[in-house]
Protein backbone atom coordinates (compact mmCIF):
# COMPACT_ATOMS: atom_id res chain seq x y z
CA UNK A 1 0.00 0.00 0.00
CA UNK A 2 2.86 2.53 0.84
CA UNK A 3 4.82 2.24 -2.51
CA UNK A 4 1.57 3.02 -4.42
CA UNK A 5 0.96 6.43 -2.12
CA UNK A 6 4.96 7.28 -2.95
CA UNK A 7 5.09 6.31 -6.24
CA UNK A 8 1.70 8.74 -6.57
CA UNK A 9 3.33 11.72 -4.20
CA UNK A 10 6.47 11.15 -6.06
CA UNK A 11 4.55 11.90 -9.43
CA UNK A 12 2.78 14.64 -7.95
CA UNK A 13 6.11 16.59 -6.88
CA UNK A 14 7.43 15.81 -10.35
CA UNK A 15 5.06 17.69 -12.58
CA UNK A 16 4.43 20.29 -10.03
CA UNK A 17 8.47 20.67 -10.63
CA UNK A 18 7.72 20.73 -14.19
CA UNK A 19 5.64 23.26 -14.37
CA UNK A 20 7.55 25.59 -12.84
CA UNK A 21 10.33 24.72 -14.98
CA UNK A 22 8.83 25.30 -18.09
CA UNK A 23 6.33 28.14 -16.59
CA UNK A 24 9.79 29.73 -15.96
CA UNK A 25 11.25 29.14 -19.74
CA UNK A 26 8.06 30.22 -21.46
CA UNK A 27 7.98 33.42 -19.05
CA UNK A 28 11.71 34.61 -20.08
CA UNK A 29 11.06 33.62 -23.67
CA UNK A 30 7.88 35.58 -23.92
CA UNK A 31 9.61 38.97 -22.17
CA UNK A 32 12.35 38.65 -24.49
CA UNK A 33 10.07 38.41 -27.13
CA UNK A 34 8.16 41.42 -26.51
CA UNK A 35 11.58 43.26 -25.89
CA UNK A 36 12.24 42.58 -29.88
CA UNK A 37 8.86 43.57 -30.82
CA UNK A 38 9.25 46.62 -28.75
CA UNK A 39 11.45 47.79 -31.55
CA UNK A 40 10.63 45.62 -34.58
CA UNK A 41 7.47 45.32 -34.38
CA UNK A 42 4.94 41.80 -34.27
CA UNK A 43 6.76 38.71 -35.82
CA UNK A 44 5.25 37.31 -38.62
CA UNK A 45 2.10 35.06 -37.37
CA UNK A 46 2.95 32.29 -39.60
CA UNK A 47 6.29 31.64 -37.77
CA UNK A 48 4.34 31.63 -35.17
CA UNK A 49 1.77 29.77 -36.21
CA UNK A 50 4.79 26.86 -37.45
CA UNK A 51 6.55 26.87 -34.44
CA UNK A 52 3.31 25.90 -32.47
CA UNK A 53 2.70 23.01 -35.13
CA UNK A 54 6.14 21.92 -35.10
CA UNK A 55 6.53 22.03 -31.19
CA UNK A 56 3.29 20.07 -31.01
CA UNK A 57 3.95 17.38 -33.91
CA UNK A 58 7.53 17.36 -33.73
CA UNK A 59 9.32 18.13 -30.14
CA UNK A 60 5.97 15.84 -28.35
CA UNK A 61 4.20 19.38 -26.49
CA UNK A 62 3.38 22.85 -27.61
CA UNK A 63 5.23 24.16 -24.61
CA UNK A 64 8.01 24.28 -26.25
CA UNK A 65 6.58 26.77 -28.77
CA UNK A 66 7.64 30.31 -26.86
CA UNK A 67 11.50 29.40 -27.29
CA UNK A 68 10.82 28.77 -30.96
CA UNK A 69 8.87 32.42 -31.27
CA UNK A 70 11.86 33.88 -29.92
CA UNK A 71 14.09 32.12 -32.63
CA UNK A 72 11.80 33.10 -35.58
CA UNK A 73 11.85 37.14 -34.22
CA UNK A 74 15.57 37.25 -33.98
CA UNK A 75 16.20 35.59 -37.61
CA UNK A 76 12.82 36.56 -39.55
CA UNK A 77 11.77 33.54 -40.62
CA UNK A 78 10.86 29.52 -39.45
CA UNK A 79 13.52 27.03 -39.47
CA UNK A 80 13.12 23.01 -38.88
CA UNK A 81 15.21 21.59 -36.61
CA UNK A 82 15.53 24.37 -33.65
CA UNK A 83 15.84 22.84 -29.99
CA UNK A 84 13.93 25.13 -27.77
CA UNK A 85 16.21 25.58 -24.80
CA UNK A 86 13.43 24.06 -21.96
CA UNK A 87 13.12 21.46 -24.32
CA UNK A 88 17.14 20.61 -24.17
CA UNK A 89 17.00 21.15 -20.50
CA UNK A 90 14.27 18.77 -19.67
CA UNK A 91 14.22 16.08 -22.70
CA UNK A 92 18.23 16.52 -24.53
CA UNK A 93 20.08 16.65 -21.52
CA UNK A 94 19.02 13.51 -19.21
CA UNK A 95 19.36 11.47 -22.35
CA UNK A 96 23.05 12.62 -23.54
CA UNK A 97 24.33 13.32 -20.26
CA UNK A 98 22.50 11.92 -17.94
CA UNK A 99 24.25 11.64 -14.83
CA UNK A 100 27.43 12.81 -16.10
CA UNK A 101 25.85 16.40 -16.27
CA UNK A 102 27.21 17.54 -12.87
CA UNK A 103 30.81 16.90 -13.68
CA UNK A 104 31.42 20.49 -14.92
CA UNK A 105 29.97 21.61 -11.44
CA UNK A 106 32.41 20.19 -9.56
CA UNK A 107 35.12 22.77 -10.37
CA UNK A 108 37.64 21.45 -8.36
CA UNK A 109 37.65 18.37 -10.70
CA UNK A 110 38.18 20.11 -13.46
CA UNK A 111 41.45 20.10 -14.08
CA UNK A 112 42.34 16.79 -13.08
CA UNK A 113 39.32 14.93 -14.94
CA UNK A 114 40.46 16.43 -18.24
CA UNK A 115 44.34 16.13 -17.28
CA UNK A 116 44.79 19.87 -18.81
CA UNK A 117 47.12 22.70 -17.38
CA UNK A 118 44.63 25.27 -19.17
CA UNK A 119 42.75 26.08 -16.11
CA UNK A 120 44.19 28.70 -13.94
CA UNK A 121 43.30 26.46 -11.10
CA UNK A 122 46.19 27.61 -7.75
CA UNK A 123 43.77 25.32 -5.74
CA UNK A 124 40.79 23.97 -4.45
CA UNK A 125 38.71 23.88 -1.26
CA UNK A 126 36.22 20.68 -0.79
CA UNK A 127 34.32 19.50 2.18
CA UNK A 128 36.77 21.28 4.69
CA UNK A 129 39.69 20.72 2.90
CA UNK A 130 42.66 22.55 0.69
CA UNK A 131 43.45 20.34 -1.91
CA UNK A 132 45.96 21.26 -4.42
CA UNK A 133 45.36 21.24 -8.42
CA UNK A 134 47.05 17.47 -7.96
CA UNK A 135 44.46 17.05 -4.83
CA UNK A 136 46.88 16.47 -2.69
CA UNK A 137 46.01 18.07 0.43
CA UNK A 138 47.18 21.32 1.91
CA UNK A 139 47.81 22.72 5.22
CA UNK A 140 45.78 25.71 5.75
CA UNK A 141 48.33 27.61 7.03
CA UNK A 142 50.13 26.76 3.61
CA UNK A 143 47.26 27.83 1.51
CA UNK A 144 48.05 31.93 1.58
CA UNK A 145 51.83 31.58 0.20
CA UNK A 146 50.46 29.17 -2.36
CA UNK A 147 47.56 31.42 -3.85
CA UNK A 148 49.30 34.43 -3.78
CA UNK A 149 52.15 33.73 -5.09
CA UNK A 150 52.10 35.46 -7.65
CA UNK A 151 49.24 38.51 -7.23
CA UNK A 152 47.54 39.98 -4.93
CA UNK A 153 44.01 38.99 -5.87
CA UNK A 154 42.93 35.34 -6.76
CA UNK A 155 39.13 33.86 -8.24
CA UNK A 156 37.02 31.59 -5.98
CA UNK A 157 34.35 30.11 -7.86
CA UNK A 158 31.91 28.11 -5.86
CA UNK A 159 31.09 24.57 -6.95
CA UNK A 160 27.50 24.44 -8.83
CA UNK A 161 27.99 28.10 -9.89
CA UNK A 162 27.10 29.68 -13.23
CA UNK A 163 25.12 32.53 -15.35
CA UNK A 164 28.11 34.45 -13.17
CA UNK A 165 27.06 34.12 -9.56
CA UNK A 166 29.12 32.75 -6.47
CA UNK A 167 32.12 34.32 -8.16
CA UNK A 168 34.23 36.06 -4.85
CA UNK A 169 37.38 37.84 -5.45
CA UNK A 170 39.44 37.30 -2.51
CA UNK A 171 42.66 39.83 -1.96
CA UNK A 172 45.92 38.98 -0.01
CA UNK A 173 45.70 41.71 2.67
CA UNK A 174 42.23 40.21 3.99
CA UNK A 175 42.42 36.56 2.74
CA UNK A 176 40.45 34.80 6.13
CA UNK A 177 40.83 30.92 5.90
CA UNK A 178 37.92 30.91 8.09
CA UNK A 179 36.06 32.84 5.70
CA UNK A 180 36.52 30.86 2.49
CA UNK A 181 35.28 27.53 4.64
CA UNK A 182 31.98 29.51 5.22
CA UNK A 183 31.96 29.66 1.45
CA UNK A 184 31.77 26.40 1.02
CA UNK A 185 33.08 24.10 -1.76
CA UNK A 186 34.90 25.69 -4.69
CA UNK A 187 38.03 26.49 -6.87
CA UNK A 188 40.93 29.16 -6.99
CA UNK A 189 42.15 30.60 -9.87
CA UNK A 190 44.67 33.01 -10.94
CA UNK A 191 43.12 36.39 -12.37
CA UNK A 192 43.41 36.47 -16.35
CA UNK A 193 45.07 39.89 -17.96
CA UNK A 194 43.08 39.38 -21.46
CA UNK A 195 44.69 40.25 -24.46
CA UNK A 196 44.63 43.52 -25.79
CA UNK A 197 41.98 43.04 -28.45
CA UNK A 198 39.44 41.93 -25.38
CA UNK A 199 40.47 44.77 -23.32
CA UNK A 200 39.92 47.39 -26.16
CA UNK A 201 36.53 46.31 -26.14
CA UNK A 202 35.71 46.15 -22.43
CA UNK A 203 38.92 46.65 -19.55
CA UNK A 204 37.14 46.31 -16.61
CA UNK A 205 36.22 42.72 -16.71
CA UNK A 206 37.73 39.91 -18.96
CA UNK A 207 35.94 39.07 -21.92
CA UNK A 208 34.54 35.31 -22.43
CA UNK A 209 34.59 33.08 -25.53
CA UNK A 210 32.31 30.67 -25.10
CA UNK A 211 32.65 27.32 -27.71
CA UNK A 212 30.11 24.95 -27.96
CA UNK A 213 31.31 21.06 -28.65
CA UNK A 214 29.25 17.88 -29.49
CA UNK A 215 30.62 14.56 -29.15
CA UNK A 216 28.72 13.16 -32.65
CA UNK A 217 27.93 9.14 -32.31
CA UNK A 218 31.24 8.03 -34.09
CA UNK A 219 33.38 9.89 -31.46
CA UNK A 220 34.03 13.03 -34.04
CA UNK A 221 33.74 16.39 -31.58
CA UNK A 222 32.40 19.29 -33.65
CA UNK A 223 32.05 22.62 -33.14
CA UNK A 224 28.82 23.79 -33.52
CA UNK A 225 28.92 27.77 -32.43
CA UNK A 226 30.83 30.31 -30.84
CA UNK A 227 30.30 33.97 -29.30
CA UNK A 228 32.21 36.24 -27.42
CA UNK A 229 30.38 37.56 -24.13
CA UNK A 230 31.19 40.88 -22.79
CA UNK A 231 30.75 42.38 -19.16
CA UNK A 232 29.80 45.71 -18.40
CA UNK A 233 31.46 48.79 -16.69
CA UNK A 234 31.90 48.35 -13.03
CA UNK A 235 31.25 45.02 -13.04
CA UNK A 236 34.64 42.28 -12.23
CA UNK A 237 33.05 39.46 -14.58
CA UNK A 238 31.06 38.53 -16.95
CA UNK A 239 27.27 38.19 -15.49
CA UNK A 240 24.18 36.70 -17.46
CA UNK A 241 21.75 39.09 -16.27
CA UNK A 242 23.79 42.70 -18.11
CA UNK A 243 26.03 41.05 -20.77
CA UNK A 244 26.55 42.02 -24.40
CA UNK A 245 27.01 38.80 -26.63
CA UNK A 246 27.80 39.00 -30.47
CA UNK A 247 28.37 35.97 -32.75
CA UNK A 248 31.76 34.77 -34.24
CA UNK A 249 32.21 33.83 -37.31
CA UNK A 250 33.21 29.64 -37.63
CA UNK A 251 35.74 29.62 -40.27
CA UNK A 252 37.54 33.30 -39.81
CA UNK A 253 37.15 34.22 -36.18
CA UNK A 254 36.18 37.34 -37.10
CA UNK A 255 33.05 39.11 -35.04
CA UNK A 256 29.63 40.33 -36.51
CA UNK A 257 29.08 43.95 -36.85
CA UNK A 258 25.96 43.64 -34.13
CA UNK A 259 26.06 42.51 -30.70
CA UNK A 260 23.38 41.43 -28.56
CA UNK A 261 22.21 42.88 -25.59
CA UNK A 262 20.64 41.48 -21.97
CA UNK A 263 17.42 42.24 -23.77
CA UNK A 264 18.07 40.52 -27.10
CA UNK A 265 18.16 44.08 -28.46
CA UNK A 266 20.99 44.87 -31.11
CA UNK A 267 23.93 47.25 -31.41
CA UNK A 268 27.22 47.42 -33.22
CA UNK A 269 29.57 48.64 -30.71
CA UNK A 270 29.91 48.13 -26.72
CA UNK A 271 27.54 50.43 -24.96
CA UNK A 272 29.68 51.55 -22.47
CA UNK A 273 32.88 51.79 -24.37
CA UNK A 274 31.65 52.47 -27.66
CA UNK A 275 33.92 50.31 -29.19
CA UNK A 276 32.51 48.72 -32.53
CA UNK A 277 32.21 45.27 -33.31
CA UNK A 278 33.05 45.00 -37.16
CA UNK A 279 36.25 44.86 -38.02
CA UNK A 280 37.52 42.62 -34.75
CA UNK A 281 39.31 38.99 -35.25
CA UNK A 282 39.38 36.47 -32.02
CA UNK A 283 43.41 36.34 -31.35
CA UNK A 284 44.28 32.75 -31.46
CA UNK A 285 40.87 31.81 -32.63
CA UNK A 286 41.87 28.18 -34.43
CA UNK A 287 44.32 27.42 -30.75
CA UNK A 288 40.24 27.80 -28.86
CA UNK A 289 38.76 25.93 -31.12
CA UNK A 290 41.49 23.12 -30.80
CA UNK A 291 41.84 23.11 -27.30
CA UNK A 292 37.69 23.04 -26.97
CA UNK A 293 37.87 19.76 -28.83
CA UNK A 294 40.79 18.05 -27.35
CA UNK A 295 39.48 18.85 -23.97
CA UNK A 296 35.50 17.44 -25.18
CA UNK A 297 38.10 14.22 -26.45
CA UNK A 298 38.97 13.71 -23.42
CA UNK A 299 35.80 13.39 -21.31
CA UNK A 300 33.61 12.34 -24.56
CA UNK A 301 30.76 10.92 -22.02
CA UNK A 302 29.31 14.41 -21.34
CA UNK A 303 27.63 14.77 -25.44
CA UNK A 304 27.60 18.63 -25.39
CA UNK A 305 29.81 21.06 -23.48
CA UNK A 306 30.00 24.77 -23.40
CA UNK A 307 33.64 25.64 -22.93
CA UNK A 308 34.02 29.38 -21.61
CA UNK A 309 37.31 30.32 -22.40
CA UNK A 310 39.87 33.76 -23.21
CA UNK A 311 43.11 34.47 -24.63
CA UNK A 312 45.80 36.00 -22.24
CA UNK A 313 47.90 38.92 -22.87
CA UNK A 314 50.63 36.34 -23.66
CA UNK A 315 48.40 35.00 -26.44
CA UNK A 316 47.28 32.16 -24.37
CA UNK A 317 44.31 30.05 -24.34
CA UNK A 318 42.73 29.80 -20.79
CA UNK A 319 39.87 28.15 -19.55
CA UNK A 320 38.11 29.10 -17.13
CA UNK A 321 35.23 26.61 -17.17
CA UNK A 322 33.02 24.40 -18.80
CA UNK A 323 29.53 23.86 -18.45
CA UNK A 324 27.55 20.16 -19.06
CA UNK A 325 24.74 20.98 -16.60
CA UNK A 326 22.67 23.20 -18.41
CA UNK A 327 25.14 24.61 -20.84
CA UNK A 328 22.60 27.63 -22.41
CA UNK A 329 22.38 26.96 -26.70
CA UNK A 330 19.05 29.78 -26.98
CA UNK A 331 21.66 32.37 -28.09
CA UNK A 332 23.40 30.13 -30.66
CA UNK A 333 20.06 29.02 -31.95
CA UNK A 334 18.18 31.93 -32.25
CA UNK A 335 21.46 33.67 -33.94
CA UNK A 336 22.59 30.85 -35.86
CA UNK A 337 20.62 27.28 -35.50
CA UNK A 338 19.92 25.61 -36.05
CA UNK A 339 22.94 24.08 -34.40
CA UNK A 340 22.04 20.84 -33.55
CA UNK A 341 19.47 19.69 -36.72
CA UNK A 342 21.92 16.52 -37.55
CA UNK A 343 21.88 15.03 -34.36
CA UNK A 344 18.29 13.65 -33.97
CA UNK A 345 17.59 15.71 -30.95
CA UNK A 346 13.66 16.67 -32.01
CA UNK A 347 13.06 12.80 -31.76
CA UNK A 348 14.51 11.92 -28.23
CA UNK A 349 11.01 12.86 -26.60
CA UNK A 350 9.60 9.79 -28.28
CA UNK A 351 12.81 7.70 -26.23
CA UNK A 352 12.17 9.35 -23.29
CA UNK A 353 8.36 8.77 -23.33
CA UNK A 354 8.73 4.79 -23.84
CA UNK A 355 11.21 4.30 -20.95
């Protein structure tokens, strides 16, 4: 009698979850929908007409319909094969990742599951203790010669943080041991000086390229989009909720003459610099795109990865993470998808369904 009731209360919680979840998609969809309206007036109501049919017929519900409204304002037109991004967070992800999604989170692992030195990892705090980028462990009163070794200021980065949030800056002359264990679980890293190219644009904050990999069924990793996100004056990072995004061009590296907005809004040059897009290459744009893959090569269980990464003022390539949780593809479809149209993604509902 009691696994009935739990089995019932368990599917209860579920699609209350659910709900919320996609209640939660449709209502950032539908604001950033009216935001492009605002200024170009009603999309066409036979895109939006075929994304309800094709959300219906094709991805299993027509919930997923406001993602793929969005998508048809930004590009003027319908397109088969878009993955509406509640869509890949609820059906794409538990099937290719499954429970491998919550790798990335661990950020502490990071270097050592992918066995790179591209991180800027100085070391690692987990479950009460200092571990260094080797984990072996560290004696606290160790841990202030080894982090500031070489700067004054490091990057703690708590574990299961993203969109720019639990990001601390920690500075030599008040570094509290005590303090960082109240933070909880979470990386070090060594501040980035960007190259001069990011720093034109925006010197405040360093600059993000973010890469998006696939591991394709024969073990081939592909690039399938990448954008350089920009922070905003004041600010010490890059943070979902105020950056400027604009696309990158595949096969030259070179930017597009208009970035995006928090608001999905356009404009060709950085609002606070006023520094114009056009005309910009990525420095070391082929050395990302290499290192994205090798690193994807190297944990090929986790199917898509975005890698968030920059180019140092030695004309390095750091990374600073990667994301397999829920890493974001809206921007790269509604810009440039679809992304993903070879993969067989629309028909992993049906899967998912049956088992």
């Amino acid at each position: 009698m009691m696994q009935p009731l739990f089995s019932l209360a368990r599917a209860a919680i579920n699609r209350v979850s659910d709900f919320r979840y996609h209640r939660a998609f449709r209502d950032e969809a539908m604001t950033i929908l009216r935001s492009i309206e605002s200024v170009h007036g009603r999309t066409n109501p036979e895109h939006i007409k075929a994304s309800d049919q094709y959300a219906a017929d094709v991805l299993g519900w027509g919930g997923y319909a406001p993602w793929l409204y969005v998508y048809s304002a930004v590009q003027g037109r319908f397109r088969e094969g878009w993955i509406p991004d509640n869509y890949y967070g609820k059906v794409v992800i538990p099937v290719i990742q499954a429970d491998y999604r919550v790798l990335s989170s661990m950020k502490s692992l990071s270097r050592r599951l992918l066995g790179s030195d591209l991180f800027p990892d100085l070391a690692s705090h987990v479950n009460g203790l200092f571990l260094s980028p080797d984990h072996e462990v560290i004696q606290p009163s160790a841990v202030p010669g080894l982090l500031f070794s070489d700067s004054d200021t490091v990057v703690f980065k708590r574990d299961r943080s993203g969109r720019g949030s639990n990001v601390v800056f920690l500075h030599k002359s008040s570094f509290d041991v005590s303090l960082v264990r109240r933070l909880g679980s979470g990386v070090f890293q060594q501040p980035i000086v960007q190259h001069p190219i990011f720093a034109r644009l925006m010197p405040s904050s360093a600059a993000t390229l973010r890469f998006t990999t696939v591991v394709e069924d024969d073990g081939t990793v592909s690039l399938r989009d990448a954008y350089l996100r920009l922070g905003r004056s004041g600010e010490t990072h890059v943070k979902s909720d105020s950056q400027v995004k604009v696309c990158i061009d595949l096969e030259s590296g070179r930017l597009d003459p208009s970035g995006y907005l928090a608001n999905w809004l356009t404009v060709d040059r950085h609002p606070d610099t006023g520094v114009e897009f056009a005309g910009t290459t990525i420095p070391e744009f082929s050395a990302c795109v290499s290192a994205a893959k090798q690193l994807h090569s190297a944990c090929p269980a986790v199917r898509c990865v975005g890698w968030d990464m920059i180019v140092d003022e030695h004309s390095r390539v750091r990374v600073m993470e990667w994301n397999s949780s829920h890493n974001g593809i809206k921007f790269s479809e509604a810009t440039k998808g679809p992304c993903f149209a070879d993969l067989g993604w629309e028909k992993l509902w049906r899967r998912r369904a049956a088992g």
